[in-house]
N, C-alpha and C. Protein backbone atom coordinates (compact mmCIF):
# COMPACT_ATOMS: atom_id res chain seq x y z
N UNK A 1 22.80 -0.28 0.42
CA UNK A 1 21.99 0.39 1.43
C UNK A 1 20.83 1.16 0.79
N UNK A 2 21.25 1.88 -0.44
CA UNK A 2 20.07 2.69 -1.23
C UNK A 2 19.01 1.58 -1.61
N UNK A 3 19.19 0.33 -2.02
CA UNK A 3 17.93 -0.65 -2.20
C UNK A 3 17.12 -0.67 -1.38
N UNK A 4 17.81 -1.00 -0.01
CA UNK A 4 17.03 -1.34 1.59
C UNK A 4 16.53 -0.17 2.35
N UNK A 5 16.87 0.58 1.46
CA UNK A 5 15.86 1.98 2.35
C UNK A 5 14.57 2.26 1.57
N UNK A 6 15.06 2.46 0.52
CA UNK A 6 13.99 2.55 -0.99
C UNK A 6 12.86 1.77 -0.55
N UNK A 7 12.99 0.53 -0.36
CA UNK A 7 12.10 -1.19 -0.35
C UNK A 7 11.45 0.13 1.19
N UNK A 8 12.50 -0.06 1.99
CA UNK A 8 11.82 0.20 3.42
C UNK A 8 11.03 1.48 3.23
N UNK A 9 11.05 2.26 2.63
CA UNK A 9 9.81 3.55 2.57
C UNK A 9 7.95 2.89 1.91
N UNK A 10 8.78 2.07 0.90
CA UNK A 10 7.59 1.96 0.27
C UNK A 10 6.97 1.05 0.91
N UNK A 11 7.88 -0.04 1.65
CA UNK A 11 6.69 -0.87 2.21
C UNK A 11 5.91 0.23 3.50
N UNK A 12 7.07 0.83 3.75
CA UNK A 12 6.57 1.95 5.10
C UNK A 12 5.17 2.19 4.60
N UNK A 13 5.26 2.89 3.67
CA UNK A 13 3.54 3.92 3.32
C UNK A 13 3.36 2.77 2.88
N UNK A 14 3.27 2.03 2.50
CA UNK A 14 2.10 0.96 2.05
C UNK A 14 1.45 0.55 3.01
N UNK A 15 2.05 -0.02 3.66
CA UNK A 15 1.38 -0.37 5.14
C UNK A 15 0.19 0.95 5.52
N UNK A 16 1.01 2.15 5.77
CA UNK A 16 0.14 3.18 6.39
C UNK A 16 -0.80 3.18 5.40
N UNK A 17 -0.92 3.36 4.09
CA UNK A 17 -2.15 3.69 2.78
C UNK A 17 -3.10 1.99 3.07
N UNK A 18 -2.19 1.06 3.32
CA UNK A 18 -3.45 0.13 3.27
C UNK A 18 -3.96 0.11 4.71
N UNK A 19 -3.65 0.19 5.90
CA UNK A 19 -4.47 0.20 6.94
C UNK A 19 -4.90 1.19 7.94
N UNK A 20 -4.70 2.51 7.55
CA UNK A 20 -5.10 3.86 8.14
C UNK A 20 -6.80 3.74 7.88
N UNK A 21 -6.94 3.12 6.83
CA UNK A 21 -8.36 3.11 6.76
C UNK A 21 -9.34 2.72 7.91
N UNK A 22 -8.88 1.28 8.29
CA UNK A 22 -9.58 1.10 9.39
C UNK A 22 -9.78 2.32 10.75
N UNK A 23 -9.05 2.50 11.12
CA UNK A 23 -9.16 3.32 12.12
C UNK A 23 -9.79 5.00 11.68
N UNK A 24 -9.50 5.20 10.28
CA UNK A 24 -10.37 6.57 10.25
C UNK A 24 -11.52 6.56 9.68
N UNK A 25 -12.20 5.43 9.31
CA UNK A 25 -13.18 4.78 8.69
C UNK A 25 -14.51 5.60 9.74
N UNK A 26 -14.59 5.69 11.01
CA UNK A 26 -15.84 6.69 12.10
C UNK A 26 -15.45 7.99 11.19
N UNK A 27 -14.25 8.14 11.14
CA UNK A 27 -14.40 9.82 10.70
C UNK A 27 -14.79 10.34 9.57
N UNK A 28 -14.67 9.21 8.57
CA UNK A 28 -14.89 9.45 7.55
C UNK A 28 -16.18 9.31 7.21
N UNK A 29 -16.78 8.61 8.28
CA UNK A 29 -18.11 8.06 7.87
C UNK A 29 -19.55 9.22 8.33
N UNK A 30 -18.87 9.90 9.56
CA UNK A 30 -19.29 11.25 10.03
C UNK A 30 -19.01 12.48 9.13
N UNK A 31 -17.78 12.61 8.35
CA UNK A 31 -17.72 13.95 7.65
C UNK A 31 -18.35 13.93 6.38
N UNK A 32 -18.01 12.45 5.50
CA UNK A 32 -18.50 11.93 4.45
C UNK A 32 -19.81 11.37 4.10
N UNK A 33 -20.58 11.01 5.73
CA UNK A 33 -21.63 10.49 5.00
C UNK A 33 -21.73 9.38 4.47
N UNK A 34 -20.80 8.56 4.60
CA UNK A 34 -20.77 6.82 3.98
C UNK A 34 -21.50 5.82 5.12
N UNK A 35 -22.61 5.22 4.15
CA UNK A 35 -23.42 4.48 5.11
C UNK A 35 -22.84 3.79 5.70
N UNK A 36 -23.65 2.66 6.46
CA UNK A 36 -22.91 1.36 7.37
C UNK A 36 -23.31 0.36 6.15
N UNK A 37 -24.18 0.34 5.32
CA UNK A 37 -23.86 -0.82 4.44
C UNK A 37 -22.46 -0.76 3.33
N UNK A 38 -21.81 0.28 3.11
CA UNK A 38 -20.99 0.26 2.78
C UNK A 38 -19.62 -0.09 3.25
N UNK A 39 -19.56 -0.04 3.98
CA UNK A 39 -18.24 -0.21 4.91
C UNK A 39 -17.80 -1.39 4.65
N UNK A 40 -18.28 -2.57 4.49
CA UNK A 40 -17.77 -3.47 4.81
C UNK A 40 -17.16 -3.89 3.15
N UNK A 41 -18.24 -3.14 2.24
CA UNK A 41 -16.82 -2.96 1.11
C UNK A 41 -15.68 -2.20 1.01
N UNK A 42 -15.96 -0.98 1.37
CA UNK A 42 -15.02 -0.13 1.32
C UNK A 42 -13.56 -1.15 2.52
N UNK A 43 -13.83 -1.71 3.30
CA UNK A 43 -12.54 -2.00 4.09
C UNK A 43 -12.10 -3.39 3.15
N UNK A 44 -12.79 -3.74 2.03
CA UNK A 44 -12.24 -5.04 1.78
C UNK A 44 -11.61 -4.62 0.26
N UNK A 45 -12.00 -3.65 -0.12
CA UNK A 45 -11.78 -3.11 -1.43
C UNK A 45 -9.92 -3.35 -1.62
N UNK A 46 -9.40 -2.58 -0.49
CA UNK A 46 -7.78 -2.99 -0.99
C UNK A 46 -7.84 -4.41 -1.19
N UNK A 47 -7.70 -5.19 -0.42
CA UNK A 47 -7.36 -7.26 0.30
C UNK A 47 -7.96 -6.88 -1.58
N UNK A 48 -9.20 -6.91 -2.07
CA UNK A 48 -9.12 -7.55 -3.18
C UNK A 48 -8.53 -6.96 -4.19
N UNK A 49 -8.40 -5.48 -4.36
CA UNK A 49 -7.29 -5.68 -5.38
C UNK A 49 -5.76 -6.25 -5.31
N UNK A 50 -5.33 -6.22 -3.98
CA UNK A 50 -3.99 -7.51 -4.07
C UNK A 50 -4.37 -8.19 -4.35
N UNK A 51 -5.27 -8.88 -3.41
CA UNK A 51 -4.86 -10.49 -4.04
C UNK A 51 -4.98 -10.54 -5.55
N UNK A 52 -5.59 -9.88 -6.48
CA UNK A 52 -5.50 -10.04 -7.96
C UNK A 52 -4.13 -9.69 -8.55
N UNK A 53 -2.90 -9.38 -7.93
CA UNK A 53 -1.73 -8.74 -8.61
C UNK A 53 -0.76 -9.30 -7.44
N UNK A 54 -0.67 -9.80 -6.29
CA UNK A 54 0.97 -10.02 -5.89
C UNK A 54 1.10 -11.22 -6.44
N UNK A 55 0.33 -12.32 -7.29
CA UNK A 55 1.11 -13.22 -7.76
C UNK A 55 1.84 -13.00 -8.96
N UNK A 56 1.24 -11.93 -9.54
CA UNK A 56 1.51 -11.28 -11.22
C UNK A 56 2.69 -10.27 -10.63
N UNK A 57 2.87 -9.89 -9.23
CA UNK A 57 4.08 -8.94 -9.20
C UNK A 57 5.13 -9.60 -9.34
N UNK A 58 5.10 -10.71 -8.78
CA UNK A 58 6.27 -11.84 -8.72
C UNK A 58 6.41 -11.81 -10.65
N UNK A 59 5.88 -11.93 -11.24
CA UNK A 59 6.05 -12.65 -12.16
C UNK A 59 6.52 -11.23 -13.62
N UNK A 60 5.94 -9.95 -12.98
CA UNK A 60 6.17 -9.11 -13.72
C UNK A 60 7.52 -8.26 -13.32
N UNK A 61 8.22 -9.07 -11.64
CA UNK A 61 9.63 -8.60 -11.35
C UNK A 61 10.65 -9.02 -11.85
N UNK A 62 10.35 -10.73 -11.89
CA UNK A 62 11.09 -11.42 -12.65
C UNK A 62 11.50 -10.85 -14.13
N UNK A 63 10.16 -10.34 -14.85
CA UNK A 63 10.28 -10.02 -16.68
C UNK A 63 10.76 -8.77 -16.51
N UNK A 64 10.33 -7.93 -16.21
CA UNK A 64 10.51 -6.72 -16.38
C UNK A 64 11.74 -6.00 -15.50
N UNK A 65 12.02 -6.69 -14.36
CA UNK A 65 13.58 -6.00 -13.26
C UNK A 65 12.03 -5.46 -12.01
N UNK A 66 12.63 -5.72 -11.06
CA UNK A 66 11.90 -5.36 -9.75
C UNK A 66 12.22 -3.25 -9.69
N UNK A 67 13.38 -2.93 -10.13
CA UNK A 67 13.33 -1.38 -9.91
C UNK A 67 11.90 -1.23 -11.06
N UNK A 68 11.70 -1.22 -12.31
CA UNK A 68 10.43 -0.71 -12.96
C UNK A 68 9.50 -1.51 -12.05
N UNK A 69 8.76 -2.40 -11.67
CA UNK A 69 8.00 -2.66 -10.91
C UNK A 69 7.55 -2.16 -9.87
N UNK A 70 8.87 -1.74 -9.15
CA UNK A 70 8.80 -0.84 -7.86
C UNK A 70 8.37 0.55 -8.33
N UNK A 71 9.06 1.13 -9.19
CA UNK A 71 8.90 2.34 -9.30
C UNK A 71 7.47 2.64 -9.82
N UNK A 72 7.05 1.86 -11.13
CA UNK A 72 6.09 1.69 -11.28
C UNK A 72 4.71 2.08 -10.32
N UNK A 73 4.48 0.78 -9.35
CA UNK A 73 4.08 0.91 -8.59
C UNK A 73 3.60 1.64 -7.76
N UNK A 74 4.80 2.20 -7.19
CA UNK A 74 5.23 3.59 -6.14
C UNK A 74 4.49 4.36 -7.13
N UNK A 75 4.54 4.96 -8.15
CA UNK A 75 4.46 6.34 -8.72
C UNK A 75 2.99 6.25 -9.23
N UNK A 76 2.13 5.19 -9.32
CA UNK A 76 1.04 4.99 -9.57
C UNK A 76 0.49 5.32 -8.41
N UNK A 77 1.16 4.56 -7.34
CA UNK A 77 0.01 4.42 -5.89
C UNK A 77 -0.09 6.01 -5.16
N UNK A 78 1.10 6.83 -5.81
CA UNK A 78 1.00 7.92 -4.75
C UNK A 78 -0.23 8.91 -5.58
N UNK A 79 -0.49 8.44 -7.40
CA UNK A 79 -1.28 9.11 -7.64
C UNK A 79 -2.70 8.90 -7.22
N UNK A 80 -2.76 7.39 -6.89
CA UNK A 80 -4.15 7.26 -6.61
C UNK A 80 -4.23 7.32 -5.11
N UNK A 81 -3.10 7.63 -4.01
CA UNK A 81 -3.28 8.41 -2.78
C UNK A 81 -3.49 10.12 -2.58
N UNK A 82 -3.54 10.77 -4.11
CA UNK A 82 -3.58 11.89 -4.09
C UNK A 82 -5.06 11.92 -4.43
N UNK A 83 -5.24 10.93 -5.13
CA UNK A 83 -6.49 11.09 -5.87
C UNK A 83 -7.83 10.92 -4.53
N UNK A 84 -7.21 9.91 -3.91
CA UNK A 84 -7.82 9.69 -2.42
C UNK A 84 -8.17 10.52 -1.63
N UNK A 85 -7.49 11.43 -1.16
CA UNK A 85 -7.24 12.79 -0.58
C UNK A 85 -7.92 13.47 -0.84
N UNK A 86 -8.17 13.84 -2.59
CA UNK A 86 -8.48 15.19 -2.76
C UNK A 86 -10.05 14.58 -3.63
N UNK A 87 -10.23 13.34 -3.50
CA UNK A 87 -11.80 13.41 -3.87
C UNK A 87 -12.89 13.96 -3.04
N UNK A 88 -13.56 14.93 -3.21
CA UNK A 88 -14.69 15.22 -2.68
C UNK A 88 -15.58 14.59 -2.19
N UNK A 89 -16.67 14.97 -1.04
CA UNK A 89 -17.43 14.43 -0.40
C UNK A 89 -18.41 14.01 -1.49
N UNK A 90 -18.64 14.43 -2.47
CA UNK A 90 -19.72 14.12 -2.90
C UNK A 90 -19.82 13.40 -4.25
N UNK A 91 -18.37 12.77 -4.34
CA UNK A 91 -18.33 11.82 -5.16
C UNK A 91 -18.96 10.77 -5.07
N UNK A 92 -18.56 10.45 -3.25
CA UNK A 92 -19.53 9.23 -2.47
C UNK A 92 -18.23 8.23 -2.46
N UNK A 93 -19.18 7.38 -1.77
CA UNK A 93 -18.48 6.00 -1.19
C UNK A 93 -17.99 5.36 -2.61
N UNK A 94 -18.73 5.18 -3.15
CA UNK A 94 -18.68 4.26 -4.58
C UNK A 94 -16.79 4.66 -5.15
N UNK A 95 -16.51 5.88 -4.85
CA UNK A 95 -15.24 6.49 -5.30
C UNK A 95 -14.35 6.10 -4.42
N UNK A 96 -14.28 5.73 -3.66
CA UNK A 96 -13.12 5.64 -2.75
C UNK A 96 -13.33 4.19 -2.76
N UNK A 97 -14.36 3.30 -2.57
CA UNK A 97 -14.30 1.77 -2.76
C UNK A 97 -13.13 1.39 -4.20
N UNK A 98 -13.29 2.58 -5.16
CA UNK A 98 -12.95 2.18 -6.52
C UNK A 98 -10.88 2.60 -6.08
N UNK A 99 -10.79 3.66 -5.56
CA UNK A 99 -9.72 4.00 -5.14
C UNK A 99 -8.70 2.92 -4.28
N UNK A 100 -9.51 2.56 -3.15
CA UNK A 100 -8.97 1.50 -2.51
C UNK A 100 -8.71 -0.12 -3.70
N UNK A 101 -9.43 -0.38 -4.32
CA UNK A 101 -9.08 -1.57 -4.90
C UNK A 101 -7.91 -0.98 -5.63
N UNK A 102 -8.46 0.09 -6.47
CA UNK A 102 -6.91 0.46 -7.04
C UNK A 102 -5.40 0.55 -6.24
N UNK A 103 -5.64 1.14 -5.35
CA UNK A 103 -4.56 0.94 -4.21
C UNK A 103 -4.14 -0.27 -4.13
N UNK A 104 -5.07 -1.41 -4.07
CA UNK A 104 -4.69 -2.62 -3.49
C UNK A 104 -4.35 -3.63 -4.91
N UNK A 105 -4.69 -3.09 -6.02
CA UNK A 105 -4.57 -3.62 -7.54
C UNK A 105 -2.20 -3.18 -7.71
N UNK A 106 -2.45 -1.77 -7.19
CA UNK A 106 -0.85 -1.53 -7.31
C UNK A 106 0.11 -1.82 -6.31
N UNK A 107 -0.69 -2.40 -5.15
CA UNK A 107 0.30 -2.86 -3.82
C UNK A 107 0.59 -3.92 -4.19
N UNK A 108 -0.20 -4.94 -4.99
CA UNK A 108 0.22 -6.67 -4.72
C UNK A 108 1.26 -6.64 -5.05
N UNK A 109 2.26 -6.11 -6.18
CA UNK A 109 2.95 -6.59 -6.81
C UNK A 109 4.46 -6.29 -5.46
N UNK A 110 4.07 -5.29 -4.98
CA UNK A 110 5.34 -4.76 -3.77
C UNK A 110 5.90 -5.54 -3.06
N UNK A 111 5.75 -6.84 -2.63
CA UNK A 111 6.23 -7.84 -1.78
C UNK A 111 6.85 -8.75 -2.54
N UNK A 112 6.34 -9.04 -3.59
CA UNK A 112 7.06 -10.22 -4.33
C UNK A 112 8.43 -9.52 -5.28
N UNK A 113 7.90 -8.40 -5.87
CA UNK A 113 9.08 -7.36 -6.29
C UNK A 113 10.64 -6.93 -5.11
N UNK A 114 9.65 -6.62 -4.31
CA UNK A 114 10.96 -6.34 -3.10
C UNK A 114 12.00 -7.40 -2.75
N UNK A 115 11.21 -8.84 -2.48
CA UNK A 115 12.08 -9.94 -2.61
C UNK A 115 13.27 -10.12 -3.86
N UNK A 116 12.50 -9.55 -4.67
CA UNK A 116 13.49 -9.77 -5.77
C UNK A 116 14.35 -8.78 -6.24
N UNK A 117 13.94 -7.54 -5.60
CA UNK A 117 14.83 -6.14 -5.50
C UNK A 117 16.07 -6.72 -4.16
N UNK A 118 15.48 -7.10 -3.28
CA UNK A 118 16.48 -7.99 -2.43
C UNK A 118 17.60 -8.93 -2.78
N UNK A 119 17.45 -9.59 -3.45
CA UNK A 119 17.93 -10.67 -4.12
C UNK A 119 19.40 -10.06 -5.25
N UNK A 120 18.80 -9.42 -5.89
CA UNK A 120 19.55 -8.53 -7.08
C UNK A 120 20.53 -7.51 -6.93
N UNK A 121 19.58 -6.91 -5.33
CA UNK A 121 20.48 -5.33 -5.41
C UNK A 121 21.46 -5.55 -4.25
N UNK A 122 21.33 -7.27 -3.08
CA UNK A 122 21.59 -6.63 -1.61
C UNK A 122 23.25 -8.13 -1.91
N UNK A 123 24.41 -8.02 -1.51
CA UNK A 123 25.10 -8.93 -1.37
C UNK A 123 24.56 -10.62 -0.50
N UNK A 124 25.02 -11.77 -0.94
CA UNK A 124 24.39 -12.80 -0.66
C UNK A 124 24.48 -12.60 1.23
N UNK A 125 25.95 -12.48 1.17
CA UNK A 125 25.60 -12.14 2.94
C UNK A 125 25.14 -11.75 3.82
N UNK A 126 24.33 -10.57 3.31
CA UNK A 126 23.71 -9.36 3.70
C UNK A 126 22.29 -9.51 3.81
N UNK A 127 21.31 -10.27 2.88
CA UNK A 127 20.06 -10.42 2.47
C UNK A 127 18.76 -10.71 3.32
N UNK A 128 19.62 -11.70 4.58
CA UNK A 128 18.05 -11.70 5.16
C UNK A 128 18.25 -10.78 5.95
N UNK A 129 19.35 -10.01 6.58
CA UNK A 129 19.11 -8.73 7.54
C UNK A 129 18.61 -8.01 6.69
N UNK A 130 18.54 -7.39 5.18
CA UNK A 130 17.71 -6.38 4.75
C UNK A 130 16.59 -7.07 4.58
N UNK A 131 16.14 -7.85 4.22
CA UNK A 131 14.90 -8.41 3.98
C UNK A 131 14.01 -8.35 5.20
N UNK A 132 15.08 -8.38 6.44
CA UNK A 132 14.30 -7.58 7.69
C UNK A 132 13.83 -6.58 8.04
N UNK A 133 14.82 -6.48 7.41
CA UNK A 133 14.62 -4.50 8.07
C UNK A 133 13.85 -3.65 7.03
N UNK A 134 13.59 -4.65 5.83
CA UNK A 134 12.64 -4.12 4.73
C UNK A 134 11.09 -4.39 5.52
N UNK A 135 10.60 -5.93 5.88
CA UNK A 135 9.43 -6.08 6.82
C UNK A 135 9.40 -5.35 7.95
N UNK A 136 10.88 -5.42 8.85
CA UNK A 136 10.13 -4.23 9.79
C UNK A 136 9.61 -3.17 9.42
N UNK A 137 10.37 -1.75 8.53
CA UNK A 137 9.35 -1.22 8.16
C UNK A 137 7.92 -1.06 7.74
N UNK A 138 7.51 -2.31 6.89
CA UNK A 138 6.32 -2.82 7.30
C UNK A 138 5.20 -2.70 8.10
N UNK A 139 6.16 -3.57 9.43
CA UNK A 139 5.52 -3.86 10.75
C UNK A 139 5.66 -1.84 11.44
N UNK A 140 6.70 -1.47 11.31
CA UNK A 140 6.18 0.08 11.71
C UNK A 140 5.53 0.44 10.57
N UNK A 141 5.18 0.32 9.67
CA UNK A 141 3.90 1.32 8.72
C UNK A 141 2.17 1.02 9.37
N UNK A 142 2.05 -0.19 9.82
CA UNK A 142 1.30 -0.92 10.83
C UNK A 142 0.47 -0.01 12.12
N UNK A 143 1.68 -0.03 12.39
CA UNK A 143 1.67 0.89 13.68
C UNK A 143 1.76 2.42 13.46
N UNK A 144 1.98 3.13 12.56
CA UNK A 144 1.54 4.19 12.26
C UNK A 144 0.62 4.52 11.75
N UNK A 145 0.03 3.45 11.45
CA UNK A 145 -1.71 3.49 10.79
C UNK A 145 -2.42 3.78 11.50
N UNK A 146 -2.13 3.34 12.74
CA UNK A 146 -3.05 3.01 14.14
C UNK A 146 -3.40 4.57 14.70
N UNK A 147 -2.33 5.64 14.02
CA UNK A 147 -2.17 6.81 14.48
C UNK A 147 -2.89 7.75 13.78
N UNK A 148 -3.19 7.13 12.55
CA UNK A 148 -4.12 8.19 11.43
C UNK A 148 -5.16 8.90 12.27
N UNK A 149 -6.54 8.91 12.93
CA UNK A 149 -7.25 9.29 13.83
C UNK A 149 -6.37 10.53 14.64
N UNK A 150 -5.58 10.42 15.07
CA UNK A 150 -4.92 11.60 15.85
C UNK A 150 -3.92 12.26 15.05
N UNK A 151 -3.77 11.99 14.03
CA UNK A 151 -3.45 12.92 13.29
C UNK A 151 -4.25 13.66 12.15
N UNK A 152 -5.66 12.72 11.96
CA UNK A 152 -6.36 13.65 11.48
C UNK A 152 -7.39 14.86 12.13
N UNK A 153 -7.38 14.33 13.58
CA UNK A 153 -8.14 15.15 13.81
C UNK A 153 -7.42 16.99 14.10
């Protein structure tokens, strides 16, 4: 059960860290000052740092054990969600484009790792109900993204 909750937090905030953006992206763009030609990097900045790392997560869960991967991961991403947070307005856009890829450079590996944190940690019988209930969390991190806006304001 401690695997399938673990998996289920992190995909939880992952979800919320990779798509809160969209929706607070007006607010940020009003307090911060980030043009409209930027935007359309800044929202693509995560998508490309995954896609450069969930095929290498698979492959660095396998070598290394999916718990260092995970943890890994996790303990990187919350620094560069702190780092997110607490960068100043006047670093600029250019900083948070760089933040988000990083975000999205330490997410890829989370899906292909979890499968294999699945695999290792959950009994054969048991596996695709956690492997569910690991994506649902997911699918609610999704939907709590949607909420960032009313909770920031």
């Amino acid at each position: 059960m401690g695997v399938v909750l673990t998996l289920s937090l992190a995909r939880f905030v992952g979800s919320i860290a990779r798509l809160s953006l969209g929706p607070l992206l007006p607010l940020l763009s009003l307090e911060l000052g980030f043009p409209a030609e930027s935007k359309p990097a800044l929202l693509s900045a995560y998508s490309s740092g995954y896609i450069l790392t969930q095929v290498a997560g698979g492959f660095f869960a396998d070598r290394y054990g999916a718990p260092f991967v995970l943890a890994f991961t996790s303990g990187a991403s919350a620094f560069a969600l702190l780092a997110l947070t607490s960068a100043p307005g006047e670093w600029g856009v250019t900083w948070w484009i760089r933040l988000y890829a990083a975000l999205g450079l330490l997410a890829g590996p989370l899906f292909p790792a979890s499968s294999v944190a699945v695999k290792e940690g959950v009994e054969p019988e048991r596996r695709a109900g956690a492997a569910a209930v690991v994506d649902a969390a997911a699918s609610a991190g999704t939907c709590a993204a949607t909420l960032a806006p009313a909770v920031a304001a």
